[in-house]
PDB file of N, CA and C in Angstrom:
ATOM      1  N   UNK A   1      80.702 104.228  99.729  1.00  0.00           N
ATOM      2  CA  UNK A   1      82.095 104.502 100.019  1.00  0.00           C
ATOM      3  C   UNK A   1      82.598 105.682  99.205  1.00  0.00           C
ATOM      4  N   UNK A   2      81.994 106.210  98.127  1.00  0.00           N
ATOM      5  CA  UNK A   2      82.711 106.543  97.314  1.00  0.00           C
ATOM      6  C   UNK A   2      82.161 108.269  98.310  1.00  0.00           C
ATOM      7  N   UNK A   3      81.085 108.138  98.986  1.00  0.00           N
ATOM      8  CA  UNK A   3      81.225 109.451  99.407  1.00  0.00           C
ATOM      9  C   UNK A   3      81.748 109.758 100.721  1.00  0.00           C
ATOM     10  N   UNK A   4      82.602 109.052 100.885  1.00  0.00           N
ATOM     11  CA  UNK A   4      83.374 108.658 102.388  1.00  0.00           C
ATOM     12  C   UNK A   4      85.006 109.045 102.208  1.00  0.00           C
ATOM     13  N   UNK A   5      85.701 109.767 101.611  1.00  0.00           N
ATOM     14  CA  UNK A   5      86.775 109.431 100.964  1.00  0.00           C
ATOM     15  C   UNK A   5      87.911 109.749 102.288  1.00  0.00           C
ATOM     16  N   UNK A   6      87.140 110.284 103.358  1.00  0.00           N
ATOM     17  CA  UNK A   6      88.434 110.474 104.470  1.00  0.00           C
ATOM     18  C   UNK A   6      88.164 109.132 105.998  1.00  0.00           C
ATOM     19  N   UNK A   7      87.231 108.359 104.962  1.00  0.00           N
ATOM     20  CA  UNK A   7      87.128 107.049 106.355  1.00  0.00           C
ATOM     21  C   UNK A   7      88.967 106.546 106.374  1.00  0.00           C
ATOM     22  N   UNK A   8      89.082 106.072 107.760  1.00  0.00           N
ATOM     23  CA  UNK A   8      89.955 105.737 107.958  1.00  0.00           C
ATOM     24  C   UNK A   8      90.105 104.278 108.590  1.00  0.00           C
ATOM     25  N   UNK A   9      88.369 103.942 109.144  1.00  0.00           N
ATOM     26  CA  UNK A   9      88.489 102.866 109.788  1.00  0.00           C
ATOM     27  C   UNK A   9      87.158 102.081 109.898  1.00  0.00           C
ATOM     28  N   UNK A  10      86.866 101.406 109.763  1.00  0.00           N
ATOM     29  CA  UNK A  10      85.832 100.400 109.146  1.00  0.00           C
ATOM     30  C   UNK A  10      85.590  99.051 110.047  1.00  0.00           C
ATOM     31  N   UNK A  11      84.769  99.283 111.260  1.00  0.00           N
ATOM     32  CA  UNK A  11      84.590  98.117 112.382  1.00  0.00           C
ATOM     33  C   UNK A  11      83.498  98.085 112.550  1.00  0.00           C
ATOM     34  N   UNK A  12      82.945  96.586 111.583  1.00  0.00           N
ATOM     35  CA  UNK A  12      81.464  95.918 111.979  1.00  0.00           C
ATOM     36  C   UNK A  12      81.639  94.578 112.334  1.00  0.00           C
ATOM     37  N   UNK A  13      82.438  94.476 113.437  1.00  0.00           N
ATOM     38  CA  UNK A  13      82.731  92.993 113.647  1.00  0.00           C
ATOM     39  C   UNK A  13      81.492  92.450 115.000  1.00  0.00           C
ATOM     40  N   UNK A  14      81.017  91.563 114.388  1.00  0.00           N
ATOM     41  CA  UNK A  14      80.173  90.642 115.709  1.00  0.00           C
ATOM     42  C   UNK A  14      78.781  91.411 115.348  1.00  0.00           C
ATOM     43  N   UNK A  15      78.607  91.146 114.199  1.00  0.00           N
ATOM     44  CA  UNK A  15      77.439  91.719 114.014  1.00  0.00           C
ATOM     45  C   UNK A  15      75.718  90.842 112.983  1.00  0.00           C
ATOM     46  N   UNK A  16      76.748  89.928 113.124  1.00  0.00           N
ATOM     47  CA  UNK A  16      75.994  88.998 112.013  1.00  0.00           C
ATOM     48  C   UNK A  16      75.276  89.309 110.896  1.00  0.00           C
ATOM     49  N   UNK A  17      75.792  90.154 110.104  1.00  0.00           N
ATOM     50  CA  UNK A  17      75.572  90.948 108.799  1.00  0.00           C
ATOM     51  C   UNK A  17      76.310  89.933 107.727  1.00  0.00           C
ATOM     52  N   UNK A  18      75.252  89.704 106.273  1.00  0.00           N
ATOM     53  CA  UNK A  18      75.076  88.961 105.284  1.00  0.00           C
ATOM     54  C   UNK A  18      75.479  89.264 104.503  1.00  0.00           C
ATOM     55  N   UNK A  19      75.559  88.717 103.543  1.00  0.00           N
ATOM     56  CA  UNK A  19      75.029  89.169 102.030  1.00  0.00           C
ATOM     57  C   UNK A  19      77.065  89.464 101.375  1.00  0.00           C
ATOM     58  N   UNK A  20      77.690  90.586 100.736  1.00  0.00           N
ATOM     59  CA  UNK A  20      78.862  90.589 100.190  1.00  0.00           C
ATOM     60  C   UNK A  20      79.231  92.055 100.287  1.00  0.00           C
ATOM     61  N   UNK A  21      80.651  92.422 100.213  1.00  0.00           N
ATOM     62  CA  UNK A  21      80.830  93.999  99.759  1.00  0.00           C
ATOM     63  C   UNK A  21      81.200  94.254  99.146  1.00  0.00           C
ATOM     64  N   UNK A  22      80.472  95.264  98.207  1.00  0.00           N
ATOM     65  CA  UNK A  22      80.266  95.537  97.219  1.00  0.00           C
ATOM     66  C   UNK A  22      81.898  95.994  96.530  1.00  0.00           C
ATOM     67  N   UNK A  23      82.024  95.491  94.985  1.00  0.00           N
ATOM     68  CA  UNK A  23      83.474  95.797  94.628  1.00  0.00           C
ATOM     69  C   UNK A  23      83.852  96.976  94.581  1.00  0.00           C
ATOM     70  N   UNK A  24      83.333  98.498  94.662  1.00  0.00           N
ATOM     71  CA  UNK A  24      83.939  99.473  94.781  1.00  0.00           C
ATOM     72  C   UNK A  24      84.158  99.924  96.131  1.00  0.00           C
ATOM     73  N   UNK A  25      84.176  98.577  96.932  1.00  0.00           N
ATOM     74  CA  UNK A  25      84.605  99.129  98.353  1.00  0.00           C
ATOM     75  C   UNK A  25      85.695  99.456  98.821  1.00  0.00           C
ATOM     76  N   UNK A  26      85.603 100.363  99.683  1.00  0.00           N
ATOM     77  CA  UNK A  26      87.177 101.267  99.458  1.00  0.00           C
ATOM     78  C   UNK A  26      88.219 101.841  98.524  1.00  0.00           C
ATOM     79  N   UNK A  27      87.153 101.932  97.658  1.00  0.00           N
ATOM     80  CA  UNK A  27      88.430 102.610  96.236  1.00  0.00           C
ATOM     81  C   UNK A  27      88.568 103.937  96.489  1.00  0.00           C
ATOM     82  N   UNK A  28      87.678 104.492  97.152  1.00  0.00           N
ATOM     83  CA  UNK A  28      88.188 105.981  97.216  1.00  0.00           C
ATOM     84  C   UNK A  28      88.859 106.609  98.853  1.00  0.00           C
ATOM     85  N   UNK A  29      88.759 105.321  99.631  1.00  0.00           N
ATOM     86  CA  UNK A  29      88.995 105.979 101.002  1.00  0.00           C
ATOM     87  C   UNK A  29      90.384 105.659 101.561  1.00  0.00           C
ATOM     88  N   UNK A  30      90.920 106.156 103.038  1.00  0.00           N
ATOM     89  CA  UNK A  30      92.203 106.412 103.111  1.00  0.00           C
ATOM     90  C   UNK A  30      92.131 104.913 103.971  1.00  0.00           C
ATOM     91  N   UNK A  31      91.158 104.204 103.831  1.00  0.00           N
ATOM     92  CA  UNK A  31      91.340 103.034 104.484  1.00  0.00           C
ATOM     93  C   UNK A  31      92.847 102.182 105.858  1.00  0.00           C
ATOM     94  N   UNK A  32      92.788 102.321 106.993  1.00  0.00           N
ATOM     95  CA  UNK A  32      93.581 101.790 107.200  1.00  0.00           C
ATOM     96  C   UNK A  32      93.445 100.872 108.653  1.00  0.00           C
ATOM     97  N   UNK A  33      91.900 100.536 108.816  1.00  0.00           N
ATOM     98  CA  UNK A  33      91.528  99.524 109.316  1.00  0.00           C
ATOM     99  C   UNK A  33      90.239  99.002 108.904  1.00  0.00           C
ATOM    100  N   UNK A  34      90.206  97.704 109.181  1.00  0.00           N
ATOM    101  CA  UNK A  34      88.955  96.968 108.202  1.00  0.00           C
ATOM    102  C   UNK A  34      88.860  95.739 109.133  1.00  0.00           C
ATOM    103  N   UNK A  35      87.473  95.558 109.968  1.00  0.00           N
ATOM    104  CA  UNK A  35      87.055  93.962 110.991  1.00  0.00           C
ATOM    105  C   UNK A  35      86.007  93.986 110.423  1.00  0.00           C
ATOM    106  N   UNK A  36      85.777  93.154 109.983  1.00  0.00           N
ATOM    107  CA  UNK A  36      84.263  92.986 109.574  1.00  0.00           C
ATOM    108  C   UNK A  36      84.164  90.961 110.200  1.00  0.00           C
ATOM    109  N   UNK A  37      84.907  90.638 111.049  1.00  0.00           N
ATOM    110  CA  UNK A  37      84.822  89.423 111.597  1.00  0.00           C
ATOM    111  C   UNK A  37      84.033  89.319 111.837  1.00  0.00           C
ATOM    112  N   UNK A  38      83.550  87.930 112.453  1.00  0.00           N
ATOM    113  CA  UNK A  38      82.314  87.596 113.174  1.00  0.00           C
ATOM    114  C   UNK A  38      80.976  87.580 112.424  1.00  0.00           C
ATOM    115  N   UNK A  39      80.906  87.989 111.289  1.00  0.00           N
ATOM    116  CA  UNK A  39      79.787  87.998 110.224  1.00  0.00           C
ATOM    117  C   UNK A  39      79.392  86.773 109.554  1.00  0.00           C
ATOM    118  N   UNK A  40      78.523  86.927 108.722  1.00  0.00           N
ATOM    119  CA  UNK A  40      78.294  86.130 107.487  1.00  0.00           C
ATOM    120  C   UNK A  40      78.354  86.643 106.480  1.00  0.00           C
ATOM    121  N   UNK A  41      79.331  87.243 106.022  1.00  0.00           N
ATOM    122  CA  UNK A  41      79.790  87.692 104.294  1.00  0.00           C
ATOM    123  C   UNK A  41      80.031  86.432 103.493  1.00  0.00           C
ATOM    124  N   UNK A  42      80.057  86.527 102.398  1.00  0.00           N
ATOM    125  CA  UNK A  42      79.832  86.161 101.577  1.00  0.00           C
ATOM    126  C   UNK A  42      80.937  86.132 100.212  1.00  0.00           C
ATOM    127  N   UNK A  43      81.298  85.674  99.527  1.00  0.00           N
ATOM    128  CA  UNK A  43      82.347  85.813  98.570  1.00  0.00           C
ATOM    129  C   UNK A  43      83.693  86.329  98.789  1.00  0.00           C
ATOM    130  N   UNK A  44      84.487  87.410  98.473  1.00  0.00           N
ATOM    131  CA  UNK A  44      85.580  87.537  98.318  1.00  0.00           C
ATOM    132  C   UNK A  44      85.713  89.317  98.673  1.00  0.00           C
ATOM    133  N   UNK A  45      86.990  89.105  99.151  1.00  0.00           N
ATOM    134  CA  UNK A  45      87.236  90.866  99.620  1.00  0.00           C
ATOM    135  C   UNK A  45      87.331  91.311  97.869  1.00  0.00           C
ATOM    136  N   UNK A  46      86.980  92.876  98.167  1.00  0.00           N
ATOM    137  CA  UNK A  46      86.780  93.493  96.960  1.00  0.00           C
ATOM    138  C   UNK A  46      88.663  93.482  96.540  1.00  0.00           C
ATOM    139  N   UNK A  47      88.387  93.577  94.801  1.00  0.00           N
ATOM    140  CA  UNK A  47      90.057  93.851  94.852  1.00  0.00           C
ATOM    141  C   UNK A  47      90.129  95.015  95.181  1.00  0.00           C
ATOM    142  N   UNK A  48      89.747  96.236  95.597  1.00  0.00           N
ATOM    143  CA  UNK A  48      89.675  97.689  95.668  1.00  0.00           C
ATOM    144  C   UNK A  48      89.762  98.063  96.790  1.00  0.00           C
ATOM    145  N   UNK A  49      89.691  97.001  97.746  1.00  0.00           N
ATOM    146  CA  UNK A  49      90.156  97.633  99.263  1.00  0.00           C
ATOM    147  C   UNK A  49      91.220  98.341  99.255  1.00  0.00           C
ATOM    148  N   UNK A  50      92.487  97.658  98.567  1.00  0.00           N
ATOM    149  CA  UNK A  50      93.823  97.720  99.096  1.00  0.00           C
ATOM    150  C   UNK A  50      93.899  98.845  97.820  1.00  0.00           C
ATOM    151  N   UNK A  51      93.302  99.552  97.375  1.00  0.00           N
ATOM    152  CA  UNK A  51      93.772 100.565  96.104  1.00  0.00           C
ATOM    153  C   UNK A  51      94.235 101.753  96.211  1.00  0.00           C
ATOM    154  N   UNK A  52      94.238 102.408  97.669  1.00  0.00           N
ATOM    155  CA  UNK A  52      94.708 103.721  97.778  1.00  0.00           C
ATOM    156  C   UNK A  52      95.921 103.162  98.297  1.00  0.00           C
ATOM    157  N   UNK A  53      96.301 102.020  98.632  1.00  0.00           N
ATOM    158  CA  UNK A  53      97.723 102.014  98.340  1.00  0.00           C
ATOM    159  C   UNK A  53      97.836 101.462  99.581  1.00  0.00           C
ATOM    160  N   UNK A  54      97.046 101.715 100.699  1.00  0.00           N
ATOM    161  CA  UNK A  54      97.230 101.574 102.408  1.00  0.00           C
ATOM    162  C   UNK A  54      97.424  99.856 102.629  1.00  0.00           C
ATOM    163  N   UNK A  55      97.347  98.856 102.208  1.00  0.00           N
ATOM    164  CA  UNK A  55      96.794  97.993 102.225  1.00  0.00           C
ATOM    165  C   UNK A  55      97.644  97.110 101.264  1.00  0.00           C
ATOM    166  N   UNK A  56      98.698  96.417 101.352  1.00  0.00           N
ATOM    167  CA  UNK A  56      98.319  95.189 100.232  1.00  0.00           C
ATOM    168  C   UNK A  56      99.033  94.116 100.571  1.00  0.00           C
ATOM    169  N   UNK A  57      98.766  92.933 100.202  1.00  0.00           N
ATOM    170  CA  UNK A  57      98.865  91.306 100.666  1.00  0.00           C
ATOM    171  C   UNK A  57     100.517  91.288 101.035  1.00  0.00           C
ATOM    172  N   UNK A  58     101.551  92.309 100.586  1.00  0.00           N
ATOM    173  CA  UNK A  58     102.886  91.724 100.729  1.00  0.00           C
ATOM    174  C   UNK A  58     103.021  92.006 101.718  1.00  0.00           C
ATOM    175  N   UNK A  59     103.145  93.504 102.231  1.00  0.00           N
ATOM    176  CA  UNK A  59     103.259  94.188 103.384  1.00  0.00           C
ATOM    177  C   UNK A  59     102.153  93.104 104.752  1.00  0.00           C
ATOM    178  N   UNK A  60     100.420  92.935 104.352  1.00  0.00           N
ATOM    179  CA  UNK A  60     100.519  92.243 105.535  1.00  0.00           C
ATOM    180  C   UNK A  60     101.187  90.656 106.054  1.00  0.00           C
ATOM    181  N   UNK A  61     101.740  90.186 105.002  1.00  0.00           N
ATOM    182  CA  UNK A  61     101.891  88.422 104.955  1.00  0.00           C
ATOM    183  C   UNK A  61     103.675  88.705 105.948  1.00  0.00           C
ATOM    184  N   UNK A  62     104.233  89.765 104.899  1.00  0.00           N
ATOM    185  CA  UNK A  62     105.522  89.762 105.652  1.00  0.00           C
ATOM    186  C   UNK A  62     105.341  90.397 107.517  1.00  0.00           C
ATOM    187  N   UNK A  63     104.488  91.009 107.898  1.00  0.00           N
ATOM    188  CA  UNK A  63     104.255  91.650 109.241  1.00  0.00           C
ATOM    189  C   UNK A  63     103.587  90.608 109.778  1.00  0.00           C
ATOM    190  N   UNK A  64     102.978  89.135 109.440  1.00  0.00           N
ATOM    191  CA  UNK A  64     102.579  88.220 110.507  1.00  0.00           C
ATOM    192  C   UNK A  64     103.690  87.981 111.006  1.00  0.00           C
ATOM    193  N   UNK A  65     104.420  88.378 112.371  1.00  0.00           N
ATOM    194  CA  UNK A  65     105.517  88.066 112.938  1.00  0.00           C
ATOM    195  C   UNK A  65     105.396  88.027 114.797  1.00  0.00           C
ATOM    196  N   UNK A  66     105.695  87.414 115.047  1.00  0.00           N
ATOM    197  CA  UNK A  66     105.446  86.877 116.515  1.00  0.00           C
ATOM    198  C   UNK A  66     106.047  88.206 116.723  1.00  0.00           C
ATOM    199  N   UNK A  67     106.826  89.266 116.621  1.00  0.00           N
ATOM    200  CA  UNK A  67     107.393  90.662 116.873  1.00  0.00           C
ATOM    201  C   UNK A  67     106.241  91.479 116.650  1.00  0.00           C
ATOM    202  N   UNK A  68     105.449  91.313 115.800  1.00  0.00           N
ATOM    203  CA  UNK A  68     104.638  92.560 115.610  1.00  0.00           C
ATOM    204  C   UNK A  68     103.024  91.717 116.299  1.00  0.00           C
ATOM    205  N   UNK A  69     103.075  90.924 117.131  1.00  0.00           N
ATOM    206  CA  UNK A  69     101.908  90.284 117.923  1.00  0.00           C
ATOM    207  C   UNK A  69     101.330  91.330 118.670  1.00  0.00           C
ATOM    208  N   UNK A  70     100.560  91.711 119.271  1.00  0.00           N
ATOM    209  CA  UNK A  70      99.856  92.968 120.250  1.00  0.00           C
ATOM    210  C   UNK A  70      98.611  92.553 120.830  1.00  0.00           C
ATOM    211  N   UNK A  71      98.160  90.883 120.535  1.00  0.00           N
ATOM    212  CA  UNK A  71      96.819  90.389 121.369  1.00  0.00           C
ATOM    213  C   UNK A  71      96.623  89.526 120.754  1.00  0.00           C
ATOM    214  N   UNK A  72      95.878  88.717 121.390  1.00  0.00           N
ATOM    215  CA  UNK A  72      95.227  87.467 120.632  1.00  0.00           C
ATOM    216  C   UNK A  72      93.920  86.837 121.618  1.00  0.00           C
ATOM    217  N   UNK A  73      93.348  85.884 121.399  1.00  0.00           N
ATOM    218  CA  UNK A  73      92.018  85.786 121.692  1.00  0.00           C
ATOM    219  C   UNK A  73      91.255  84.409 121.159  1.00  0.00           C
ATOM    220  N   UNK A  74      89.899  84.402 121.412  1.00  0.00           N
ATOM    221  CA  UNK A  74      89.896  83.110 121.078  1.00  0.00           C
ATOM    222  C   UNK A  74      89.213  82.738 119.485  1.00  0.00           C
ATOM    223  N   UNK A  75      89.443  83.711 118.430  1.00  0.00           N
ATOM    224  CA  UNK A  75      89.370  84.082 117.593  1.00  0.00           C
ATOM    225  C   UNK A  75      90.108  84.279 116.891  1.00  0.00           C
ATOM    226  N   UNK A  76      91.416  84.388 116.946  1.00  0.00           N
ATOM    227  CA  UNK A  76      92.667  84.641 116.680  1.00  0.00           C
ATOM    228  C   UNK A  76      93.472  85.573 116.859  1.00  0.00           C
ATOM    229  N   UNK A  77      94.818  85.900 116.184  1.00  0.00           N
ATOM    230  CA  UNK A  77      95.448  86.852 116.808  1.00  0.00           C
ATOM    231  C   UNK A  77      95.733  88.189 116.211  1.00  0.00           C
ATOM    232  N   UNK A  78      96.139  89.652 116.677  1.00  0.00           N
ATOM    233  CA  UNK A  78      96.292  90.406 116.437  1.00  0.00           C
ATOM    234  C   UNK A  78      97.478  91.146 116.086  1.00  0.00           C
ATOM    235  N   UNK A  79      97.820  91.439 115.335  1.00  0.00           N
ATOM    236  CA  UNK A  79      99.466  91.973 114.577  1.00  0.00           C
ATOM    237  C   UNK A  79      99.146  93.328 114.542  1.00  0.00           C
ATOM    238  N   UNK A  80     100.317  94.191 114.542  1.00  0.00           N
ATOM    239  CA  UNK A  80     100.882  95.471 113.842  1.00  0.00           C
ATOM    240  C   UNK A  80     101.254  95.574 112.998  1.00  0.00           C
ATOM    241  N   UNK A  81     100.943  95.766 111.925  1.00  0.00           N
ATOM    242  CA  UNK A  81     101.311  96.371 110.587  1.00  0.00           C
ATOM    243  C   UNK A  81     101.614  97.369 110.149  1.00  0.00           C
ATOM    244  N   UNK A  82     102.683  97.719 109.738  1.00  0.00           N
ATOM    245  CA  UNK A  82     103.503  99.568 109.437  1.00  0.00           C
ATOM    246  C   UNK A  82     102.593  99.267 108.039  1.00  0.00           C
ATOM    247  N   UNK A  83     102.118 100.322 107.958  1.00  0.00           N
ATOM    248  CA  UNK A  83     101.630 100.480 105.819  1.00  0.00           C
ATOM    249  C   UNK A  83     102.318 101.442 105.481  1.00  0.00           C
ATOM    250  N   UNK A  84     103.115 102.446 106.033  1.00  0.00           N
ATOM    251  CA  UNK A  84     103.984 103.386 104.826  1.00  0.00           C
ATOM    252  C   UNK A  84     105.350 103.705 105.736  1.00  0.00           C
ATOM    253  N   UNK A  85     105.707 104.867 105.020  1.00  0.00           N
ATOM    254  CA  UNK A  85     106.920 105.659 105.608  1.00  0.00           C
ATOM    255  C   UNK A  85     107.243 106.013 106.818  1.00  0.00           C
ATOM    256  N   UNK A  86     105.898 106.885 106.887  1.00  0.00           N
ATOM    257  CA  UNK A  86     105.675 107.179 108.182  1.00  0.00           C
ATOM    258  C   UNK A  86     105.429 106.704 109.408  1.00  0.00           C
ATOM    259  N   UNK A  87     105.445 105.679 109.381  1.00  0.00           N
ATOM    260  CA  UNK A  87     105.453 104.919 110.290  1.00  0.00           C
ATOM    261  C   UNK A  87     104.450 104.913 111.134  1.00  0.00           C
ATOM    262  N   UNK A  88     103.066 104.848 110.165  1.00  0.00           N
ATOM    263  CA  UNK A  88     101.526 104.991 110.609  1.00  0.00           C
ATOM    264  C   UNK A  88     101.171 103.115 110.856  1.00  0.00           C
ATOM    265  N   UNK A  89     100.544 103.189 111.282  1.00  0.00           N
ATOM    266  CA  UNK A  89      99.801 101.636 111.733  1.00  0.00           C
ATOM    267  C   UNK A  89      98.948 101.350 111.987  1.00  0.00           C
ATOM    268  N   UNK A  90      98.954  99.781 111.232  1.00  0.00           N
ATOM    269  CA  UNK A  90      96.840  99.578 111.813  1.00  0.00           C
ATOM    270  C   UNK A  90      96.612  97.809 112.361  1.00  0.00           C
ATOM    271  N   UNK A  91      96.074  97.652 112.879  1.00  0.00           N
ATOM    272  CA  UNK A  91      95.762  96.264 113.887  1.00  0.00           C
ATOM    273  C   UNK A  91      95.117  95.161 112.866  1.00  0.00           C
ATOM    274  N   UNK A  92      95.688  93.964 112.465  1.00  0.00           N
ATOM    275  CA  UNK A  92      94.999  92.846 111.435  1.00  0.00           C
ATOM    276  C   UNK A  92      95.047  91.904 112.246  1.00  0.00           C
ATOM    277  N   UNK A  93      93.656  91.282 112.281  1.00  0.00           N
ATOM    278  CA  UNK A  93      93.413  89.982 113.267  1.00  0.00           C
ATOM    279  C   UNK A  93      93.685  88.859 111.824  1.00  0.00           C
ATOM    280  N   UNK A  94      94.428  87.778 112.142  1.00  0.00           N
ATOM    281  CA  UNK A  94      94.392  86.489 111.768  1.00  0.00           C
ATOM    282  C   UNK A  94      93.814  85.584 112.377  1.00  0.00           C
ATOM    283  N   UNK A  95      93.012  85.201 111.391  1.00  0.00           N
ATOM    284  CA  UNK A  95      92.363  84.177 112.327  1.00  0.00           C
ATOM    285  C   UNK A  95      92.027  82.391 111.095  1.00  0.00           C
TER     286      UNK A  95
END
């Protein structure tokens, strides 16, 4: 990751991939989508996902809102989440 610093979006979902990710994941990138569903990971999201700032637990807990819904499935459902000013956005499945 660390030589990735302009990823923006991060989709390995349904892939049945193991094992954990690693804690400097996403510390350096502009991160502002992340599925890694459908896997077998292992332990705990890195604390470093959410470190460039794009990302963090208040902003998505307050945007689970039947208003910001955009799909759902039999996996669970899909929200809109504003992460800054600008009024940029990225898709978080709850499930």
């Amino acid at each position: 990751m660390d030589r990735l610093p302009n990823l923006t979006s991060f989709r390995v979902f349904r892939n049945k991939l193991t094992g954990f990710l690693a804690p400097k994941f996403g510390l350096h990138s502009r991160l502002g989508e992340f599925d890694v569903s459908e896997n077998q990971f292992s332990g705990q999201l890195p604390e470093n996902l959410c470190a460039a700032g794009v990302l963090d637990e208040g902003n998505i807990l307050s945007n689970l809102t039947k208003n910001n819904l955009i799909g759902s499935g039999g996996l669970g459902k899909v929200y809109r989440i504003t992460i800054n000013r600008s009024g940029e956005s990225v898709s978080m499945k709850k499930i």
